[in-house]
N, C-alpha and C. Protein backbone atom coordinates (compact mmCIF):
# COMPACT_ATOMS: atom_id res chain seq x y z
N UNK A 1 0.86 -1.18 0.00
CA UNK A 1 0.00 0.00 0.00
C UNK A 1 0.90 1.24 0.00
N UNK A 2 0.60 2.40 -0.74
CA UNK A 2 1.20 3.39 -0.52
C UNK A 2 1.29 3.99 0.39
N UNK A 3 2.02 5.34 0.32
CA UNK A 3 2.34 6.55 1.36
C UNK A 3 0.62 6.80 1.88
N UNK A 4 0.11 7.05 3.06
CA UNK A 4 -1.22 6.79 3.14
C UNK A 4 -1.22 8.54 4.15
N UNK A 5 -0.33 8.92 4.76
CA UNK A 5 -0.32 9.99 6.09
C UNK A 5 -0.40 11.41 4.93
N UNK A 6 -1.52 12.30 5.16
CA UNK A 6 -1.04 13.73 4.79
C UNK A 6 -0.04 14.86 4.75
N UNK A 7 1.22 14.15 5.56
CA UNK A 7 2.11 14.65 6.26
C UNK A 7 3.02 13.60 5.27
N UNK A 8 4.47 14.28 4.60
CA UNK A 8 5.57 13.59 3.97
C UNK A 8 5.90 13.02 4.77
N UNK A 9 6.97 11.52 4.18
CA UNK A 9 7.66 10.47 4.46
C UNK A 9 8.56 11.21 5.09
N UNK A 10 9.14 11.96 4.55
CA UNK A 10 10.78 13.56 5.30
C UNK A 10 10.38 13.79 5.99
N UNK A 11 8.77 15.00 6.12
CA UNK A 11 8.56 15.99 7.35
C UNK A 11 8.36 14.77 9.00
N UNK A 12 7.76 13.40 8.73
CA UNK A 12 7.84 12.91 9.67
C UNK A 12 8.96 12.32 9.94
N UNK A 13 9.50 11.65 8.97
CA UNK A 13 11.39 11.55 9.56
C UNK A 13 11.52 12.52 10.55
N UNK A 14 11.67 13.50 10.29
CA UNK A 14 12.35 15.11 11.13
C UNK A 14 11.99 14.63 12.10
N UNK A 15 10.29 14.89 11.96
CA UNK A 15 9.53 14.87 13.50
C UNK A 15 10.28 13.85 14.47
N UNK A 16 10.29 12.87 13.78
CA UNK A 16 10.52 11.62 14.77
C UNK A 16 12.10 11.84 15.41
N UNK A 17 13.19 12.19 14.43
CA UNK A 17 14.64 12.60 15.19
C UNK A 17 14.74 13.40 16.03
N UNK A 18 13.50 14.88 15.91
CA UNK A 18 13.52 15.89 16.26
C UNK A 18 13.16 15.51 17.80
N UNK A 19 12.02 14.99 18.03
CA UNK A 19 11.61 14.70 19.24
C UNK A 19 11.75 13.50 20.12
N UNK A 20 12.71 13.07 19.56
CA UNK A 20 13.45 11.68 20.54
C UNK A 20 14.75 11.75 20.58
N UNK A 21 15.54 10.99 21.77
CA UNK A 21 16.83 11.05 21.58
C UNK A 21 17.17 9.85 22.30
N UNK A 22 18.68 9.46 21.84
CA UNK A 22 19.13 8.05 22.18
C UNK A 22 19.07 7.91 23.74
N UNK A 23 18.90 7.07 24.28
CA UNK A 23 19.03 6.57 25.67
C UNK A 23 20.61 6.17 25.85
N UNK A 24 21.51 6.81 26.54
CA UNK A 24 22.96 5.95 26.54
C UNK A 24 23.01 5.14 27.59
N UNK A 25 21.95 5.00 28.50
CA UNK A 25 21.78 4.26 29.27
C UNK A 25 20.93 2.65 28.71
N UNK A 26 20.83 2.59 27.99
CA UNK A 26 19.78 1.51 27.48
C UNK A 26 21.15 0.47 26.88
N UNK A 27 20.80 -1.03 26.52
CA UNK A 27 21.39 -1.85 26.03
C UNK A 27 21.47 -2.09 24.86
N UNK A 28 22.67 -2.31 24.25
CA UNK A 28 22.73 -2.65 22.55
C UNK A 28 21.72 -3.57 22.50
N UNK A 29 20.67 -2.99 21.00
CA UNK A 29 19.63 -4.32 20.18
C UNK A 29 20.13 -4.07 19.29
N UNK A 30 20.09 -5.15 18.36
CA UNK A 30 20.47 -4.87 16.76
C UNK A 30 21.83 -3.63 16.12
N UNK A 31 22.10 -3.67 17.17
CA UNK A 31 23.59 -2.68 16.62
C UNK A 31 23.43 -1.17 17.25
N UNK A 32 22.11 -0.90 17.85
CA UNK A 32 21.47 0.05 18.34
C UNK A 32 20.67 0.36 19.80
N UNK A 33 21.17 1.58 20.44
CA UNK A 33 20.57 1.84 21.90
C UNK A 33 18.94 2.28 21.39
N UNK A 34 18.10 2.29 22.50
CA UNK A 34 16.88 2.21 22.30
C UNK A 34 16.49 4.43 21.99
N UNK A 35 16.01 4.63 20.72
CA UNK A 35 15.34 6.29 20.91
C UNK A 35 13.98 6.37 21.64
N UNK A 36 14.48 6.73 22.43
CA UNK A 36 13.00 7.53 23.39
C UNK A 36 12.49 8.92 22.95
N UNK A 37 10.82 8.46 23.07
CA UNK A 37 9.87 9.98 22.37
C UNK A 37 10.11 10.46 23.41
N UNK A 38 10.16 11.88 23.45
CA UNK A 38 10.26 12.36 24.47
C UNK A 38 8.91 13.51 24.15
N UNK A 39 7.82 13.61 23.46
CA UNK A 39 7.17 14.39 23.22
C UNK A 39 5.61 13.87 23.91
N UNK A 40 4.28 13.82 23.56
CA UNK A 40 3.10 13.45 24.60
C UNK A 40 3.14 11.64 24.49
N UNK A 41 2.65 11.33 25.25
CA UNK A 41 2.98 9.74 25.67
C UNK A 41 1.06 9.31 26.00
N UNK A 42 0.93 7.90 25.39
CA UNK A 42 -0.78 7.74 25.88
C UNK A 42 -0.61 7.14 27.39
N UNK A 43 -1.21 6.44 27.83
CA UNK A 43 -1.64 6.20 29.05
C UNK A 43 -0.67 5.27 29.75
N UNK A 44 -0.48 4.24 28.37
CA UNK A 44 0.69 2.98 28.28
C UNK A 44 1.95 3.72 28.38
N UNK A 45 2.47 4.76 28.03
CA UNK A 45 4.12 4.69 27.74
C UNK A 45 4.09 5.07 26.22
N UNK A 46 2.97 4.44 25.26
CA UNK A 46 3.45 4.70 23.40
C UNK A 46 3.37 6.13 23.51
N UNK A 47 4.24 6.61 22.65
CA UNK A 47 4.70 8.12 22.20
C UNK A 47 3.29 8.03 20.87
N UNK A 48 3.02 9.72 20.92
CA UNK A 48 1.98 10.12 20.04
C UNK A 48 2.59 10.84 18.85
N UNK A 49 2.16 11.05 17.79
CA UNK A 49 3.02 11.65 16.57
C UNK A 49 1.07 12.50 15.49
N UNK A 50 1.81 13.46 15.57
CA UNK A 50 0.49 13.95 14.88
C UNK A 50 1.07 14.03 13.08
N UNK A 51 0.22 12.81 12.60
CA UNK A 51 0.61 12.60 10.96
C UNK A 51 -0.04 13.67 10.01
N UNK A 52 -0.96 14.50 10.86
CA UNK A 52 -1.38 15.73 9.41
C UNK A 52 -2.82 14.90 9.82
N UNK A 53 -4.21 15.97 9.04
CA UNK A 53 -5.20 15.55 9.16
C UNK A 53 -6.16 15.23 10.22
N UNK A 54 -5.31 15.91 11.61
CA UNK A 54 -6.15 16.06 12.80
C UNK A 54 -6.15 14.62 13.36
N UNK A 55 -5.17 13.76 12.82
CA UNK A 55 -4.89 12.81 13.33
C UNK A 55 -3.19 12.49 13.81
N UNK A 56 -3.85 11.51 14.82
CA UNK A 56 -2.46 11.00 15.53
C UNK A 56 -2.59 9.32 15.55
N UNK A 57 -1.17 9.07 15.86
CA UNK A 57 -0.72 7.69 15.45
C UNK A 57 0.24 7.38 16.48
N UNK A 58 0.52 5.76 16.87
CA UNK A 58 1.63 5.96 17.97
C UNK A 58 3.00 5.87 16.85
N UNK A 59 3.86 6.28 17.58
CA UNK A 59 5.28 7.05 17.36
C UNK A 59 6.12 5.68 16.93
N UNK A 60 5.70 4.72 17.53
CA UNK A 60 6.95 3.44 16.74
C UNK A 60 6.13 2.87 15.72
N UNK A 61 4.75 2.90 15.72
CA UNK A 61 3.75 2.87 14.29
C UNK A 61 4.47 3.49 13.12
N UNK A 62 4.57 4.68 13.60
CA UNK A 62 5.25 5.79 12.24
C UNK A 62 6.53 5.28 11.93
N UNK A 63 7.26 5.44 12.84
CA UNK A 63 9.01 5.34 12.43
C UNK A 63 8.92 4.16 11.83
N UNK A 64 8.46 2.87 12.05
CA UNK A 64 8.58 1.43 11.23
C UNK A 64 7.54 1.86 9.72
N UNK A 65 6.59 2.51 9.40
CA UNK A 65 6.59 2.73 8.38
C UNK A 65 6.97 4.15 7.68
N UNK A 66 7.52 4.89 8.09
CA UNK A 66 8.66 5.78 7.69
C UNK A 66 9.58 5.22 6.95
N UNK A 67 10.09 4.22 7.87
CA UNK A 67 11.57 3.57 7.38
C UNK A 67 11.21 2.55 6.38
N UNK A 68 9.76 1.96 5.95
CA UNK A 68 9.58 0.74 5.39
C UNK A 68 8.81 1.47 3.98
N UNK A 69 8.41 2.52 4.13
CA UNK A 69 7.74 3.24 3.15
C UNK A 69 6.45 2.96 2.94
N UNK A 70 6.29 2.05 3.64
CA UNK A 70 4.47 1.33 3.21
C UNK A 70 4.02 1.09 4.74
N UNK A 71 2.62 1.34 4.34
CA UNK A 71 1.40 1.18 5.89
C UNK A 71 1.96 -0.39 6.29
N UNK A 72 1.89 -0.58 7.27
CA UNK A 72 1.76 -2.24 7.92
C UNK A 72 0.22 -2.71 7.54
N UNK A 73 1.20 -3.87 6.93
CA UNK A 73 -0.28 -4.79 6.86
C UNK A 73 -1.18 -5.31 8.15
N UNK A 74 -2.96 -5.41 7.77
CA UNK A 74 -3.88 -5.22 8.82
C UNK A 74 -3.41 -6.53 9.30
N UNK A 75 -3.79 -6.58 10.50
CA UNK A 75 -3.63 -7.75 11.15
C UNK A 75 -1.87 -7.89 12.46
N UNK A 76 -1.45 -6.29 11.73
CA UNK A 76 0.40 -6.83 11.88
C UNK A 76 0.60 -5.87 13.19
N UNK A 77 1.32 -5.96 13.63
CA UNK A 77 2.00 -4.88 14.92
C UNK A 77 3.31 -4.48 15.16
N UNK A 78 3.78 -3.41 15.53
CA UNK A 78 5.28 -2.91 15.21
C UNK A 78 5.55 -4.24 16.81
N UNK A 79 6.11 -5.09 17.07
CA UNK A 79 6.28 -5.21 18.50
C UNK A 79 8.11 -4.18 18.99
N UNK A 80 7.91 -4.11 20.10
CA UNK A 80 8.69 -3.75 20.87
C UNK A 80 9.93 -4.51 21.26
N UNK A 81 10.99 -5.17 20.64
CA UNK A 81 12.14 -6.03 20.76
C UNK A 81 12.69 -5.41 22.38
N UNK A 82 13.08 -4.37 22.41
CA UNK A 82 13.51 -4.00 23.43
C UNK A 82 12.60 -4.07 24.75
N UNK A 83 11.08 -4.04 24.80
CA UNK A 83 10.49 -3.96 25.39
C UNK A 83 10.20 -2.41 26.10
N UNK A 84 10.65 -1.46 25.31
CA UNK A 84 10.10 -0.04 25.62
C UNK A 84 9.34 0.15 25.04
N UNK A 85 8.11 0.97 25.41
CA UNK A 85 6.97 1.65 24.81
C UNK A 85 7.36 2.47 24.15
N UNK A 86 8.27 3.32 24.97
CA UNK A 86 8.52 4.40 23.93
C UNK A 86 9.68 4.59 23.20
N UNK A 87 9.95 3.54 23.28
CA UNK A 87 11.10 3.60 21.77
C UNK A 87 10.95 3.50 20.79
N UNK A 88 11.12 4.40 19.93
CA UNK A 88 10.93 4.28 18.36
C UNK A 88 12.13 4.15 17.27
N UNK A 89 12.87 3.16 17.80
CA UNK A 89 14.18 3.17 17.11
C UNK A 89 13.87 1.83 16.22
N UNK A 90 13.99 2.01 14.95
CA UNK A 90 13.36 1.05 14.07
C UNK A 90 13.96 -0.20 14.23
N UNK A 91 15.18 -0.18 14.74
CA UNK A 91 15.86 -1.66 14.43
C UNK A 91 15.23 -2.61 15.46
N UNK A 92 14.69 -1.97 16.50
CA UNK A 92 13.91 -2.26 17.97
C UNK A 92 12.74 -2.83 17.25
N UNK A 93 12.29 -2.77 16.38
CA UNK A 93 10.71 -2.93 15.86
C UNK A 93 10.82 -4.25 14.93
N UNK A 94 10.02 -5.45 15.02
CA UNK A 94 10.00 -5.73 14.37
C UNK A 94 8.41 -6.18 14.51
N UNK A 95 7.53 -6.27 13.04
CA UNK A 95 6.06 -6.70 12.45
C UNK A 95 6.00 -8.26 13.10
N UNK A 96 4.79 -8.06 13.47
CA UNK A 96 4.26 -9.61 13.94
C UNK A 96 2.88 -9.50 14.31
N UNK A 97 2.84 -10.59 14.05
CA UNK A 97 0.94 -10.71 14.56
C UNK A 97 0.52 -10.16 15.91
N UNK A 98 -0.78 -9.59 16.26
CA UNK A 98 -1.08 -9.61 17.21
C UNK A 98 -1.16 -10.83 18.16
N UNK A 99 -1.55 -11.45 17.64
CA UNK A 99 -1.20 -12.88 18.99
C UNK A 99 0.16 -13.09 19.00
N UNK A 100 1.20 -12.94 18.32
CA UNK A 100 2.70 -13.08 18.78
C UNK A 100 3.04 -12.01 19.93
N UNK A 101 2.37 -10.47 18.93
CA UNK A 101 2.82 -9.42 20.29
C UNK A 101 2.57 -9.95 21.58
N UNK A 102 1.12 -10.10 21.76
CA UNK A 102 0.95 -10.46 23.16
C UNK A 102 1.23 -11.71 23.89
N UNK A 103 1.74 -12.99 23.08
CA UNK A 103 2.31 -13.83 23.70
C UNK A 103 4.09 -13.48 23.96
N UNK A 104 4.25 -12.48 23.51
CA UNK A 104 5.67 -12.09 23.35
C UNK A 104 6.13 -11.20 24.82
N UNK A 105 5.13 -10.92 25.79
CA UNK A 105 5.06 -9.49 26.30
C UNK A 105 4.84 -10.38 28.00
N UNK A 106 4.51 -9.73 28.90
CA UNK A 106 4.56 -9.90 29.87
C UNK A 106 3.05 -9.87 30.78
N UNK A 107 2.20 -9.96 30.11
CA UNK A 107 0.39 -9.76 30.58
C UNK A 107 0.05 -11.16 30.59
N UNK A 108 -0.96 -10.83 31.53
CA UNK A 108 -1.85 -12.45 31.79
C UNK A 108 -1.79 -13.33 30.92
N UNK A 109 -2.16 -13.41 29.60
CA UNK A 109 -2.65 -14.08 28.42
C UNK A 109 -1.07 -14.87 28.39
N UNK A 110 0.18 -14.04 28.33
CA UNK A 110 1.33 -14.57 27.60
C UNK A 110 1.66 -15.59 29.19
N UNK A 111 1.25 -14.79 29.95
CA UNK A 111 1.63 -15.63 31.34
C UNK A 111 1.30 -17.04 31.74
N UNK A 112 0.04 -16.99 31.35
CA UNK A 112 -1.01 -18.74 31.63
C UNK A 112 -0.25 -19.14 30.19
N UNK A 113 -0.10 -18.70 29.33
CA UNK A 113 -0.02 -19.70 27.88
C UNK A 113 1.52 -20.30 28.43
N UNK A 114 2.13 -19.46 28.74
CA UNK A 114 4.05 -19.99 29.50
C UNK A 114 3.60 -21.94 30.45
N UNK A 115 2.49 -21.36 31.26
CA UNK A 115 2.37 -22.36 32.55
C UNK A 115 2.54 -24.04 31.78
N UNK A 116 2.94 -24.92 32.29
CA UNK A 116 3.39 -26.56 32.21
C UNK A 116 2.08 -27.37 33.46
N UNK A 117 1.68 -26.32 34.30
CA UNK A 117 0.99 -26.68 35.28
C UNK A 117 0.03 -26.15 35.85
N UNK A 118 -0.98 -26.85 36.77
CA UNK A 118 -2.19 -25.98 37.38
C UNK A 118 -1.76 -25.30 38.61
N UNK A 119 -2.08 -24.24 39.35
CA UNK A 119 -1.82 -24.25 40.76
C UNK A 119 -1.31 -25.14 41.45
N UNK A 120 -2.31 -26.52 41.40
CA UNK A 120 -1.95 -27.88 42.46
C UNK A 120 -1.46 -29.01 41.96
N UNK A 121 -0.11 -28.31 40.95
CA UNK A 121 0.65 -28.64 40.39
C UNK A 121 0.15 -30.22 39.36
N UNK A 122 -0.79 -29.88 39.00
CA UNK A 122 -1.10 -31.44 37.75
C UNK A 122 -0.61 -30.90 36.36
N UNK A 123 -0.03 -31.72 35.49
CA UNK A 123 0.07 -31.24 34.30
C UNK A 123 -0.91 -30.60 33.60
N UNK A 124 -0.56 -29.63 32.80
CA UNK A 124 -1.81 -28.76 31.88
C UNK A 124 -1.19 -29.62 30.09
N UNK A 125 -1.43 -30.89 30.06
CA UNK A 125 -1.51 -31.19 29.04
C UNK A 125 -1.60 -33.07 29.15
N UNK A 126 -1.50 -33.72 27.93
CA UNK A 126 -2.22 -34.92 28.04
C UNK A 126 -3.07 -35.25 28.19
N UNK A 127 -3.86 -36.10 28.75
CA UNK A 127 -5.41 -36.51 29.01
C UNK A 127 -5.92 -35.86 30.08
N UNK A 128 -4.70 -34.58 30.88
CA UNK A 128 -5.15 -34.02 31.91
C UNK A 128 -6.04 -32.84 31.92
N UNK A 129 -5.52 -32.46 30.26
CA UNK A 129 -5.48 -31.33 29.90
C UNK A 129 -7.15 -31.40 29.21
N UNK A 130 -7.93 -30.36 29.48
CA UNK A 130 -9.34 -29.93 28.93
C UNK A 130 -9.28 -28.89 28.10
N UNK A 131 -9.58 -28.47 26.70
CA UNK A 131 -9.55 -27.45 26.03
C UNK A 131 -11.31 -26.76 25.50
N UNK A 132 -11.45 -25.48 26.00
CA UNK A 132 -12.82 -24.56 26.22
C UNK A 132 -12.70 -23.99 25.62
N UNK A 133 -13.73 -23.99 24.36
CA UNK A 133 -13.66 -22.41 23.56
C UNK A 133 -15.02 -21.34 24.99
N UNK A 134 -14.17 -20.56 24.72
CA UNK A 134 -15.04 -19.53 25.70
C UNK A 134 -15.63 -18.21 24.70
N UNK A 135 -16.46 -17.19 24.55
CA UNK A 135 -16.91 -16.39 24.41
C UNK A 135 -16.08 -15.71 23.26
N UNK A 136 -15.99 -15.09 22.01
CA UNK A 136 -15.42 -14.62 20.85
C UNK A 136 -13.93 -15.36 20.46
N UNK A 137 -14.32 -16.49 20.64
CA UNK A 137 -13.49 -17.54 19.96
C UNK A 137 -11.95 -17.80 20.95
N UNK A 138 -11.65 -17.39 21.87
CA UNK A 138 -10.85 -18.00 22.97
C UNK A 138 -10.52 -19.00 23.15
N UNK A 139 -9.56 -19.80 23.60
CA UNK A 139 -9.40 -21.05 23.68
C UNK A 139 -8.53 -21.31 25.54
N UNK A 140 -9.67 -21.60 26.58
CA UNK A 140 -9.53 -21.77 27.71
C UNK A 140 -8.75 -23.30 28.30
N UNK A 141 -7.75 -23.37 28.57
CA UNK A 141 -6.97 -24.29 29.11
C UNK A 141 -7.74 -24.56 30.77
N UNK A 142 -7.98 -25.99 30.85
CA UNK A 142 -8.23 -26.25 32.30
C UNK A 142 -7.63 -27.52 32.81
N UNK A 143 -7.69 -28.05 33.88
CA UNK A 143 -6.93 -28.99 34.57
C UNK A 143 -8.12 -30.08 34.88
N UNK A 144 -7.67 -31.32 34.06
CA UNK A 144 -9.51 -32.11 34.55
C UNK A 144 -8.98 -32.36 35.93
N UNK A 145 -8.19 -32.78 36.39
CA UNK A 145 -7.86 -33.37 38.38
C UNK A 145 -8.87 -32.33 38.93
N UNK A 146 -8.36 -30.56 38.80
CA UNK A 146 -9.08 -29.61 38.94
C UNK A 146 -10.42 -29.71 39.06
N UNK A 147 -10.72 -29.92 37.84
CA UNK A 147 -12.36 -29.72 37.29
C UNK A 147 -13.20 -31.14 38.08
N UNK A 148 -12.30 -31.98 38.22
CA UNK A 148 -12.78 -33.44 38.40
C UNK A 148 -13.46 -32.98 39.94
N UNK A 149 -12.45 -32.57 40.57
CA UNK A 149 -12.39 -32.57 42.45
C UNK A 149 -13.49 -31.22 42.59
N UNK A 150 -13.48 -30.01 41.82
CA UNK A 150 -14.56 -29.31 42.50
C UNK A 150 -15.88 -29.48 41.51
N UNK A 151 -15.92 -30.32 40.65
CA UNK A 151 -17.43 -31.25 40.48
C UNK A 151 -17.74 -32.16 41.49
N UNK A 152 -17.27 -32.45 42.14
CA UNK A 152 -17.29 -33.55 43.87
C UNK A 152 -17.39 -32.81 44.43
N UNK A 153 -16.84 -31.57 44.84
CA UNK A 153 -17.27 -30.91 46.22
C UNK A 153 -18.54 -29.89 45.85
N UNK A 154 -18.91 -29.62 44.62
CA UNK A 154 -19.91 -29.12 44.56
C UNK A 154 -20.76 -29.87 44.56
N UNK A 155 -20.66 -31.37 44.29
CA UNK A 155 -21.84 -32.86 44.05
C UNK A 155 -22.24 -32.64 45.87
N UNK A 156 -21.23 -32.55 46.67
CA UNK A 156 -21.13 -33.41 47.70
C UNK A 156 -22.02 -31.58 48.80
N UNK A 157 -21.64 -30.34 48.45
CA UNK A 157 -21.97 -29.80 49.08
C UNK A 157 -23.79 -29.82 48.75
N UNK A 158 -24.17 -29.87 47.87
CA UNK A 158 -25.29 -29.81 46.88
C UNK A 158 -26.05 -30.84 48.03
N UNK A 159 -25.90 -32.18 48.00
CA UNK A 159 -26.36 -33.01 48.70
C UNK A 159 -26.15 -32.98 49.94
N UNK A 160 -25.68 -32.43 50.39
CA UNK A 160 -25.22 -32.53 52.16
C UNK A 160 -27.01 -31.22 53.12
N UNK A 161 -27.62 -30.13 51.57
CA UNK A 161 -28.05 -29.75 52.22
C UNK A 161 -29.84 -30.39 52.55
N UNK A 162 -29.93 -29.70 53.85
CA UNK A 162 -31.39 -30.75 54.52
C UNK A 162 -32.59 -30.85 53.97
N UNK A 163 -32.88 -29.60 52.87
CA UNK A 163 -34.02 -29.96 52.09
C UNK A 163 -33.79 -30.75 50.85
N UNK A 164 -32.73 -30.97 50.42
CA UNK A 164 -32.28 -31.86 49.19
C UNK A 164 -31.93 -33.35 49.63
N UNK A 165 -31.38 -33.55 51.03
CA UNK A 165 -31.48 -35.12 51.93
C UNK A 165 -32.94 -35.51 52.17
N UNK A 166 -33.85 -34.71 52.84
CA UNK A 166 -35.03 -35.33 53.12
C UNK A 166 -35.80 -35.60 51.61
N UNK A 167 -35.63 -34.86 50.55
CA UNK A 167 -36.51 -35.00 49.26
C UNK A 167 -36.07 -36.24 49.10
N UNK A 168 -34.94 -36.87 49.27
CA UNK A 168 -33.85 -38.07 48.36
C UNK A 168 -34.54 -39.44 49.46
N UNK A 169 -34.85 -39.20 50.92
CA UNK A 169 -35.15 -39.91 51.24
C UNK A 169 -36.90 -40.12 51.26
N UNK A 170 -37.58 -39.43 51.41
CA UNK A 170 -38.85 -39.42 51.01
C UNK A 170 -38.88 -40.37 49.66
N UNK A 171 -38.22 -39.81 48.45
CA UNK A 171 -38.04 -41.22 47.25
C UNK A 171 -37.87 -42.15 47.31
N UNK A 172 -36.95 -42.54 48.31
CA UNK A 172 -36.23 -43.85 48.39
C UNK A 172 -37.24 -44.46 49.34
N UNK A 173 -38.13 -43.95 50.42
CA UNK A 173 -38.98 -44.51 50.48
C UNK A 173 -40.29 -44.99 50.11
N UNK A 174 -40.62 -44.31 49.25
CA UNK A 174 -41.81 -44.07 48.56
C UNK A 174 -41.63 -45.19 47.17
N UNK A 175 -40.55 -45.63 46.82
CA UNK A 175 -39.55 -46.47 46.10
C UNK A 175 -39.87 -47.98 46.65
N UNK A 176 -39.46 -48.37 47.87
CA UNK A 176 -39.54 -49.28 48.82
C UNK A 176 -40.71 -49.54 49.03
N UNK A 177 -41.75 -48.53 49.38
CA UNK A 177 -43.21 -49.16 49.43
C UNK A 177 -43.95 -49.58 48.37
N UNK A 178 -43.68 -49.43 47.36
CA UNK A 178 -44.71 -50.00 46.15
C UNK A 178 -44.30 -51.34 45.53
């Protein structure tokens, strides 16, 4: 896809050198210390870049297609190699799916997908392993030992109470007399 921003491929180059600068404190990636925006930041840490048109874009969005000349394809994400938000140093960037970003990163989702095990330590795979599609296509990992033991204590609390014992025995006698 082409140049797509109202604002030149150059004038945002500038922008982007203009308003970041190298970290000398940060660690070599790719031959390169990490550039920090140093200009408005969203809520996360991503640096904001105003592309022309009363619109804004995050700041390592731009610089990876600055430097690539073409929009990122839908579906794709600049990820963060270094793991700064606000670095926009291209060599730091590389395209990947959204489910790579976030299995790549440090949030819940990438966290349980890491796990080998349940809490009470049973394997999360083999015949132990239960797979749930849940609600907009999700795919929920569970532990049958898990699932097995609090289907029993919910069987067992269920029945333990006094109007659900006397109904069971009223049957069982009512069973017996005919």
């Amino acid at each position: 896809m082409p140049w797509h921003y109202p604002t030149s491929r150059d004038t945002l180059a500038a922008k982007l050198k203009e308003n970041s600068e190298v970290d000398r404190g940060s660690t070599i990636l790719n031959g390169a210390r990490c550039r920090i925006w140093t200009r408005c930041k969203q809520s996360k840490g991503y640096g904001c870049i105003c592309v022309g048109g009363g619109k804004t874009k995050t700041a390592h969005r731009v610089a990876w297609e600055v430097e690539h000349g073409r929009h990122m394809p839908r579906g794709r994400v600049p990820d963060h190699l270094c793991r700064r938000h606000d670095c926009v140093e291209v060599r730091h960037l590389q395209d990947v799916t959204e489910a790579e970003n976030i299995l790549r990163g440090d949030g819940g989702s990438a966290v349980n997908a890491q796990k080998t095990e349940c809490i009470h330590g049973h394997p999360l795979s083999g015949a132990n392993l239960i797979l749930r599609e849940r609600k907009g296509g999700a795919v929920q990992r569970q532990c049958r030992e898990c699932q097995l033991r609090m289907s029993r204590a919910a069987f067992a609390r269920y029945y333990a109470r006094p109007e659900v014992r006397r109904r069971l025995i009223r049957k069982m006698r009512e069973r017996r007399n005919r």
